[in-house]
PDB file of N, CA and C in Angstrom:
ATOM      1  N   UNK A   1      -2.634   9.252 -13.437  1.00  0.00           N
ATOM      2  CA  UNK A   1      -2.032   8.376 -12.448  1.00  0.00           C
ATOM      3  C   UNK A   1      -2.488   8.804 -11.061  1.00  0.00           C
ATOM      4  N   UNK A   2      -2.712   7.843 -10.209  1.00  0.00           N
ATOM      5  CA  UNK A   2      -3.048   7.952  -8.653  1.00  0.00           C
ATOM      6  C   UNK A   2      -1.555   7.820  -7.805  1.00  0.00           C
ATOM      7  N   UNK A   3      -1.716   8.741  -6.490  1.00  0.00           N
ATOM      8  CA  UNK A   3      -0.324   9.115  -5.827  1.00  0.00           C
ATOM      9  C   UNK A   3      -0.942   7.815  -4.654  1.00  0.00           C
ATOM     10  N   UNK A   4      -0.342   7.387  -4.485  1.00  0.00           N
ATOM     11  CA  UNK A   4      -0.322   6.210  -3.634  1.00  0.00           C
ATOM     12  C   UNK A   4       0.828   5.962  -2.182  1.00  0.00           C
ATOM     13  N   UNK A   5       0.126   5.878  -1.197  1.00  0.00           N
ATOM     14  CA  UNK A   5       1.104   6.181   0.112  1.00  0.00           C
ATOM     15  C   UNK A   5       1.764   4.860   1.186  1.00  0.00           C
ATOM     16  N   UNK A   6       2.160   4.668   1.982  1.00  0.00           N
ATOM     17  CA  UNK A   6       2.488   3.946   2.758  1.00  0.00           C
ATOM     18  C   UNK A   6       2.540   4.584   4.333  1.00  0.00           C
ATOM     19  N   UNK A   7       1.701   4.192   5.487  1.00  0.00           N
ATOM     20  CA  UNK A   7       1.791   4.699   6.694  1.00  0.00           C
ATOM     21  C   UNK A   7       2.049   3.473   7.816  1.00  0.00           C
ATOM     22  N   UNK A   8       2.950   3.794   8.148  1.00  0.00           N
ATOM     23  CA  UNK A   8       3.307   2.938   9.318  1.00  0.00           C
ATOM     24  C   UNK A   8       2.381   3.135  10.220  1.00  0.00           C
ATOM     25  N   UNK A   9       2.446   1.851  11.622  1.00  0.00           N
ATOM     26  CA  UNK A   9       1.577   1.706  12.624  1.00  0.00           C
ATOM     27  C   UNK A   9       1.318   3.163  13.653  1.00  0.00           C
ATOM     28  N   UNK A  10       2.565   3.931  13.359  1.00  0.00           N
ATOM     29  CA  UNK A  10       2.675   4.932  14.024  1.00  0.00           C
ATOM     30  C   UNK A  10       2.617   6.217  13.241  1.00  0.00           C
ATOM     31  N   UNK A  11       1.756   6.423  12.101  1.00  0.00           N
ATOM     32  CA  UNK A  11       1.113   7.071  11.203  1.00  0.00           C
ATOM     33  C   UNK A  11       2.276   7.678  10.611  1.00  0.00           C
ATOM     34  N   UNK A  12       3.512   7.284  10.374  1.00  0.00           N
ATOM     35  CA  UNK A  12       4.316   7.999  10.216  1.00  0.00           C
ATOM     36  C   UNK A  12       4.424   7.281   8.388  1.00  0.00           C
ATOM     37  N   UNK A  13       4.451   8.341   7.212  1.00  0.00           N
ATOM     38  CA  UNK A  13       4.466   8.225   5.980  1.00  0.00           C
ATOM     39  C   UNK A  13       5.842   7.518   5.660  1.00  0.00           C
ATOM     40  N   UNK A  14       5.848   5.936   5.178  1.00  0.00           N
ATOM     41  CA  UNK A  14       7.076   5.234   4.990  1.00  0.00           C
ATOM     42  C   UNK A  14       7.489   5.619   3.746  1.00  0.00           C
ATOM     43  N   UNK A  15       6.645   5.702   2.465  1.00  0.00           N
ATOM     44  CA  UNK A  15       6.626   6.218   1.449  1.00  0.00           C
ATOM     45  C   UNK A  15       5.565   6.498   0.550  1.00  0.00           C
ATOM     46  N   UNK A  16       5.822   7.352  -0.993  1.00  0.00           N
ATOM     47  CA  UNK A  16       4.999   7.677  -1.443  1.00  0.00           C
ATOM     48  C   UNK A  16       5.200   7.520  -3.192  1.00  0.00           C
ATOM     49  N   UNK A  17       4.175   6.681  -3.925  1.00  0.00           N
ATOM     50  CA  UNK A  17       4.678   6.579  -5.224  1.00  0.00           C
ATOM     51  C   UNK A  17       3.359   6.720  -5.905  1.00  0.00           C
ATOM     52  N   UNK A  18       3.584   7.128  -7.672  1.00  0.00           N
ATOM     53  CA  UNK A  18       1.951   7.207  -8.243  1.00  0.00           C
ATOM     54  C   UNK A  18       2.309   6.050  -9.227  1.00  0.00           C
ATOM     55  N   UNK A  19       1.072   5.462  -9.562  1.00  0.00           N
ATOM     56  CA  UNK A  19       0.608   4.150 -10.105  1.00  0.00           C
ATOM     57  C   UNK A  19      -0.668   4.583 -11.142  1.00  0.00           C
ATOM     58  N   UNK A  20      -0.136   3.329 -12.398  1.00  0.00           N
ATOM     59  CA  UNK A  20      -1.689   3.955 -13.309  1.00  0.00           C
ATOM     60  C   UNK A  20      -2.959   3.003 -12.993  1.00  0.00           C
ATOM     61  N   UNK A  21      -2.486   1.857 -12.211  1.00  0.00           N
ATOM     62  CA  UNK A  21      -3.455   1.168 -11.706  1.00  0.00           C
ATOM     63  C   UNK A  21      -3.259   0.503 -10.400  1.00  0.00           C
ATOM     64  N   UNK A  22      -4.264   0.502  -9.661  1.00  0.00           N
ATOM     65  CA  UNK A  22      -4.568   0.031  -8.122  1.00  0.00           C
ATOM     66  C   UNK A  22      -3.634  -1.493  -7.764  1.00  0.00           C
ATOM     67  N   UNK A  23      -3.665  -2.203  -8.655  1.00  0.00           N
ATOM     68  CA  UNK A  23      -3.088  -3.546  -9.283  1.00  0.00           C
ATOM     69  C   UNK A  23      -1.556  -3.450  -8.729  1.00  0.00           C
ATOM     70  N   UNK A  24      -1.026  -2.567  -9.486  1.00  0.00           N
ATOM     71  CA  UNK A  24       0.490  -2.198  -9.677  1.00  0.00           C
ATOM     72  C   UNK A  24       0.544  -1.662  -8.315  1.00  0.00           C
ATOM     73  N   UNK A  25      -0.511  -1.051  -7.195  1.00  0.00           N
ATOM     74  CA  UNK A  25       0.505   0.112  -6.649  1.00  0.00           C
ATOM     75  C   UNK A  25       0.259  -1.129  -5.053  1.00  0.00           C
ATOM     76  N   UNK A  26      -0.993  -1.979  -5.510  1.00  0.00           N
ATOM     77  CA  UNK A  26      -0.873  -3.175  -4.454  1.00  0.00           C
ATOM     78  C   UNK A  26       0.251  -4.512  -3.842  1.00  0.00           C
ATOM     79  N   UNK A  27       0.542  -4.623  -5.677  1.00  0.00           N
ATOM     80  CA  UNK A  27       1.829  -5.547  -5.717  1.00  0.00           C
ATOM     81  C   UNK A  27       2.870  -4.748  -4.689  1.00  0.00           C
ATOM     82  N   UNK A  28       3.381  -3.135  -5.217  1.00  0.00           N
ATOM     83  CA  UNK A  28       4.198  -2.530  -4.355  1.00  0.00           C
ATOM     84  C   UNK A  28       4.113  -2.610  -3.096  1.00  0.00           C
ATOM     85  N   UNK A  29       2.871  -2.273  -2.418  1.00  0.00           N
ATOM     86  CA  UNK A  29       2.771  -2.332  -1.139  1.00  0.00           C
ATOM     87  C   UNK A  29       3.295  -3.753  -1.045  1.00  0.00           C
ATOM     88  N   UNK A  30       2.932  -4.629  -1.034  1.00  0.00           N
ATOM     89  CA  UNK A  30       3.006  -5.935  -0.785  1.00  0.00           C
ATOM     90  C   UNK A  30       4.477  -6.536  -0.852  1.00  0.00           C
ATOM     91  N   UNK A  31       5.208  -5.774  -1.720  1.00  0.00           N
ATOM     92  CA  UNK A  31       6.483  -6.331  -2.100  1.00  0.00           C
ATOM     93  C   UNK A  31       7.793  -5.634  -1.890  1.00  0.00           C
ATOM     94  N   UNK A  32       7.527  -4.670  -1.696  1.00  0.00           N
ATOM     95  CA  UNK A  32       8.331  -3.250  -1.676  1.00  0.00           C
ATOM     96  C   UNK A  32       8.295  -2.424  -0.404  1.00  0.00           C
ATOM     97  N   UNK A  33       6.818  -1.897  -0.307  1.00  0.00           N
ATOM     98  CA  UNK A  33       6.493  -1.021   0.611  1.00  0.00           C
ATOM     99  C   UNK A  33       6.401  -1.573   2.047  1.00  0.00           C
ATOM    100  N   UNK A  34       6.290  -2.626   2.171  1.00  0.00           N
ATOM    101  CA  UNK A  34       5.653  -3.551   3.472  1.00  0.00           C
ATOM    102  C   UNK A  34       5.768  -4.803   3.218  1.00  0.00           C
ATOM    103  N   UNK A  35       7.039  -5.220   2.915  1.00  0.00           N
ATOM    104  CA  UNK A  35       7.112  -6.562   2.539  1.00  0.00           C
ATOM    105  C   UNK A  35       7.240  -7.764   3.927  1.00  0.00           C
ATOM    106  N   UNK A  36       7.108  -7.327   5.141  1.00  0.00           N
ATOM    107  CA  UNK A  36       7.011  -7.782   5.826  1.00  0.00           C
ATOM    108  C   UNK A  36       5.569  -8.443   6.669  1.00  0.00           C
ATOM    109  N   UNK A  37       4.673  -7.300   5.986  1.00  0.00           N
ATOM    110  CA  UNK A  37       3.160  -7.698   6.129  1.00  0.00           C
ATOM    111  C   UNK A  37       2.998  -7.073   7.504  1.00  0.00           C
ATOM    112  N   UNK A  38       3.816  -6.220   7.706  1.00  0.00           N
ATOM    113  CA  UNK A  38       3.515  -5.462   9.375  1.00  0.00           C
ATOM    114  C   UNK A  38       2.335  -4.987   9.668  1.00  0.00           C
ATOM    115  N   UNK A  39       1.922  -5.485  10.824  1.00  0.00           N
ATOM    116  CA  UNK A  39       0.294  -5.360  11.739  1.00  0.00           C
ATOM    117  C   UNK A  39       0.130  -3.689  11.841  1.00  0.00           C
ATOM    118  N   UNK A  40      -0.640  -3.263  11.322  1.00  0.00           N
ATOM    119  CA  UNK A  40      -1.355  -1.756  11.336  1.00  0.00           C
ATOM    120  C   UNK A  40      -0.573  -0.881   9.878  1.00  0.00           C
ATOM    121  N   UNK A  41       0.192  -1.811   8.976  1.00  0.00           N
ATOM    122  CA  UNK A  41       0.917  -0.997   7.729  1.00  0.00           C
ATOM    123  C   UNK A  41      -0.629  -0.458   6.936  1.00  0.00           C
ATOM    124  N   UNK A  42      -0.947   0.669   6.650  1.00  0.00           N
ATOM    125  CA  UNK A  42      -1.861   1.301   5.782  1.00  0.00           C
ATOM    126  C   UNK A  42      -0.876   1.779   4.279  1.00  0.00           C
ATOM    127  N   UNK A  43      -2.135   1.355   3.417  1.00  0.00           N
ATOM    128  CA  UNK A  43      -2.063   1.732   1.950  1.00  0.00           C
ATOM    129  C   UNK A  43      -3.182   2.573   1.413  1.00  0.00           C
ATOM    130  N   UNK A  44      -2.596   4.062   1.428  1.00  0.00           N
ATOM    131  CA  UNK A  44      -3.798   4.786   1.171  1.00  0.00           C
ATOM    132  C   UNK A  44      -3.384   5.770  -0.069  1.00  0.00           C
ATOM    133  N   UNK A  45      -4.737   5.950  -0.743  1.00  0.00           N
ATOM    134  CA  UNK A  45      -4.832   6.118  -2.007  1.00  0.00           C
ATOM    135  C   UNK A  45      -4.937   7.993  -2.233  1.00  0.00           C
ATOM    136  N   UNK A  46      -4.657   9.101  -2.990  1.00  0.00           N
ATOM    137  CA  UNK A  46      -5.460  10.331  -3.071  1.00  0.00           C
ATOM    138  C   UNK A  46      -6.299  10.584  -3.925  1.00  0.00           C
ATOM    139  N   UNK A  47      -7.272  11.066  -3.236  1.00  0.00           N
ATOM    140  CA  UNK A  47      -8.623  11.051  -4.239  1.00  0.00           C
ATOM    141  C   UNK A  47      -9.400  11.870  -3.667  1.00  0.00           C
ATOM    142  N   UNK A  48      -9.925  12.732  -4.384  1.00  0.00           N
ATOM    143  CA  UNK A  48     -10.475  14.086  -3.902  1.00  0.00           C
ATOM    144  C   UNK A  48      -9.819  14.843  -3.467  1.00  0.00           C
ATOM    145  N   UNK A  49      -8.504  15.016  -2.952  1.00  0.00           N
ATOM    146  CA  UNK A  49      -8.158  16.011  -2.468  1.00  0.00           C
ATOM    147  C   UNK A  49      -7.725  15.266  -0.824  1.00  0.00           C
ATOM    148  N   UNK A  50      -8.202  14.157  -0.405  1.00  0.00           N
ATOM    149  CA  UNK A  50      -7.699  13.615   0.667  1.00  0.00           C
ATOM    150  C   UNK A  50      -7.156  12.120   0.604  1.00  0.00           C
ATOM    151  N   UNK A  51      -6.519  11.621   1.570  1.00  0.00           N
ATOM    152  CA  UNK A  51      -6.099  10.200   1.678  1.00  0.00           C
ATOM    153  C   UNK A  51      -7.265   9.330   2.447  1.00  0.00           C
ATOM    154  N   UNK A  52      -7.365   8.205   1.268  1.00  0.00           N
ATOM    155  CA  UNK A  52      -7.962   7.273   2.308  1.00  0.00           C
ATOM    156  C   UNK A  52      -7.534   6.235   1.762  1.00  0.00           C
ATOM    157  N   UNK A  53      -7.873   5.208   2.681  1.00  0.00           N
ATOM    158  CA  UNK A  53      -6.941   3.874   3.002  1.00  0.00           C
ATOM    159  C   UNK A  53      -7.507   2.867   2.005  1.00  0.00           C
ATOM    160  N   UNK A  54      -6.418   2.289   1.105  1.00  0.00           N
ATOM    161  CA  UNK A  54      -6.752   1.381   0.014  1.00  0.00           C
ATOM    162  C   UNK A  54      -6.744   0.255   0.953  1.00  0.00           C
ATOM    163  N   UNK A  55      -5.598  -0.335   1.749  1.00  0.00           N
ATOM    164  CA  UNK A  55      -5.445  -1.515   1.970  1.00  0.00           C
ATOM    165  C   UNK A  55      -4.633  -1.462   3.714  1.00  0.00           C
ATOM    166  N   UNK A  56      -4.881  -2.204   4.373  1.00  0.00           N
ATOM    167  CA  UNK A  56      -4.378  -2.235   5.915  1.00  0.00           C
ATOM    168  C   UNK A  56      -4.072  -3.995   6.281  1.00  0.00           C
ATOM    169  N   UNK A  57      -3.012  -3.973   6.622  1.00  0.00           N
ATOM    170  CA  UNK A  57      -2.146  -4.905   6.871  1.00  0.00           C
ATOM    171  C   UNK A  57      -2.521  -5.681   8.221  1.00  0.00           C
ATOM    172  N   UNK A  58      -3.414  -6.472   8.655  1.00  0.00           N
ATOM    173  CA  UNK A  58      -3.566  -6.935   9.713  1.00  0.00           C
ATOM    174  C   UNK A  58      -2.370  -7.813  10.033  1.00  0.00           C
ATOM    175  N   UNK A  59      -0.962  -8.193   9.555  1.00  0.00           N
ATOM    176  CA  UNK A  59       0.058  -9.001  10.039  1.00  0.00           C
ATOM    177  C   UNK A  59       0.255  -9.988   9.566  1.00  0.00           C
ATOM    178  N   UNK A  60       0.861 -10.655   9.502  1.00  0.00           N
ATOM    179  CA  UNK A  60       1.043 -12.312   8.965  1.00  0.00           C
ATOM    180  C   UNK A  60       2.721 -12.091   8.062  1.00  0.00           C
ATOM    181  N   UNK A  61       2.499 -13.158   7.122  1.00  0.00           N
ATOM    182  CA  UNK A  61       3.740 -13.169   6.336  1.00  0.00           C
ATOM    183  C   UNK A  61       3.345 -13.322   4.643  1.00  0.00           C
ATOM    184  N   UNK A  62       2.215 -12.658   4.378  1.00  0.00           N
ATOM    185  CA  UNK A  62       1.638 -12.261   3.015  1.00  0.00           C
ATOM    186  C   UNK A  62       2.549 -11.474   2.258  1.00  0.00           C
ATOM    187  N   UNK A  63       3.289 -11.961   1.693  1.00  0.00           N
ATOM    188  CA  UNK A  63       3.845 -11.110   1.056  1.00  0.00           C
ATOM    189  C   UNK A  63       3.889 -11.063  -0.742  1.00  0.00           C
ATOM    190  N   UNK A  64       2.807 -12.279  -1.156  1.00  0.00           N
ATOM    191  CA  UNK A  64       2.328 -12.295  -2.018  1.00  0.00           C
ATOM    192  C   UNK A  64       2.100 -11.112  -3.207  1.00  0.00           C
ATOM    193  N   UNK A  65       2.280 -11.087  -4.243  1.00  0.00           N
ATOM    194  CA  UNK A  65       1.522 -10.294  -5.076  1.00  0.00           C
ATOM    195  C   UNK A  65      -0.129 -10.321  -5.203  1.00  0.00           C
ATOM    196  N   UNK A  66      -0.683  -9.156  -5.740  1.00  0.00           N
ATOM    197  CA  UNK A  66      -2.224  -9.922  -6.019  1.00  0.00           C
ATOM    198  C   UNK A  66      -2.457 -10.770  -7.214  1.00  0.00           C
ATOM    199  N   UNK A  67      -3.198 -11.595  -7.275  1.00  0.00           N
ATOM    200  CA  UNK A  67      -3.638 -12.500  -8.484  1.00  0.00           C
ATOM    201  C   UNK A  67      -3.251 -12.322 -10.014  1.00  0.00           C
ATOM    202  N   UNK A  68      -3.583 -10.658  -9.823  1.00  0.00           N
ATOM    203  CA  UNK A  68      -3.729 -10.135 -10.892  1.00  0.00           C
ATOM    204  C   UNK A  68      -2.113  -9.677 -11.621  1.00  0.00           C
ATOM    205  N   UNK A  69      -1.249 -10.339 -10.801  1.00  0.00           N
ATOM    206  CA  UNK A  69      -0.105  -9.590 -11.306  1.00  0.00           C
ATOM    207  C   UNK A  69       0.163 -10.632 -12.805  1.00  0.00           C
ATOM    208  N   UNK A  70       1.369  -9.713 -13.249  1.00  0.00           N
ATOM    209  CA  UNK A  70       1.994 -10.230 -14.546  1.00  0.00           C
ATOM    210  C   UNK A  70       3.197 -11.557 -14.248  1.00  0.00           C
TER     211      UNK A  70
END
């Protein structure tokens, strides 16, 4: 499983959950983590040993799942 994060505009860690797929931990962001679609929300992934950013929230009212959900 991948540890999967949430960082507010002000880099501050909103939360943190692990996921067995990218799929699942996107829906979260989207629905859970940042359901508001807030301008600068980062979704970043650990891998290698550091965080980097799966997904970044440019704003709107997306609060959609991805395609791929169940």
């Amino acid at each position: 499983m991948a540890q999967y994060r949430v960082v507010d505009s002000s880099e501050n860690v909103v939360e943190e959950k692990e996921f067995d797929d990218a799929t699942s931990a996107y829906d979260w962001f989207k629905t859970v983590a940042a359901p508001d679609d807030s301008l600068g929300t980062v979704m970043q992934v650990h891998d290698d040993g550091e965080w980097k950013n799966f997904e970044v929230s440019d704003g709107g009212t997306n609060a959609s799942p991805s395609a791929d959900a169940d």
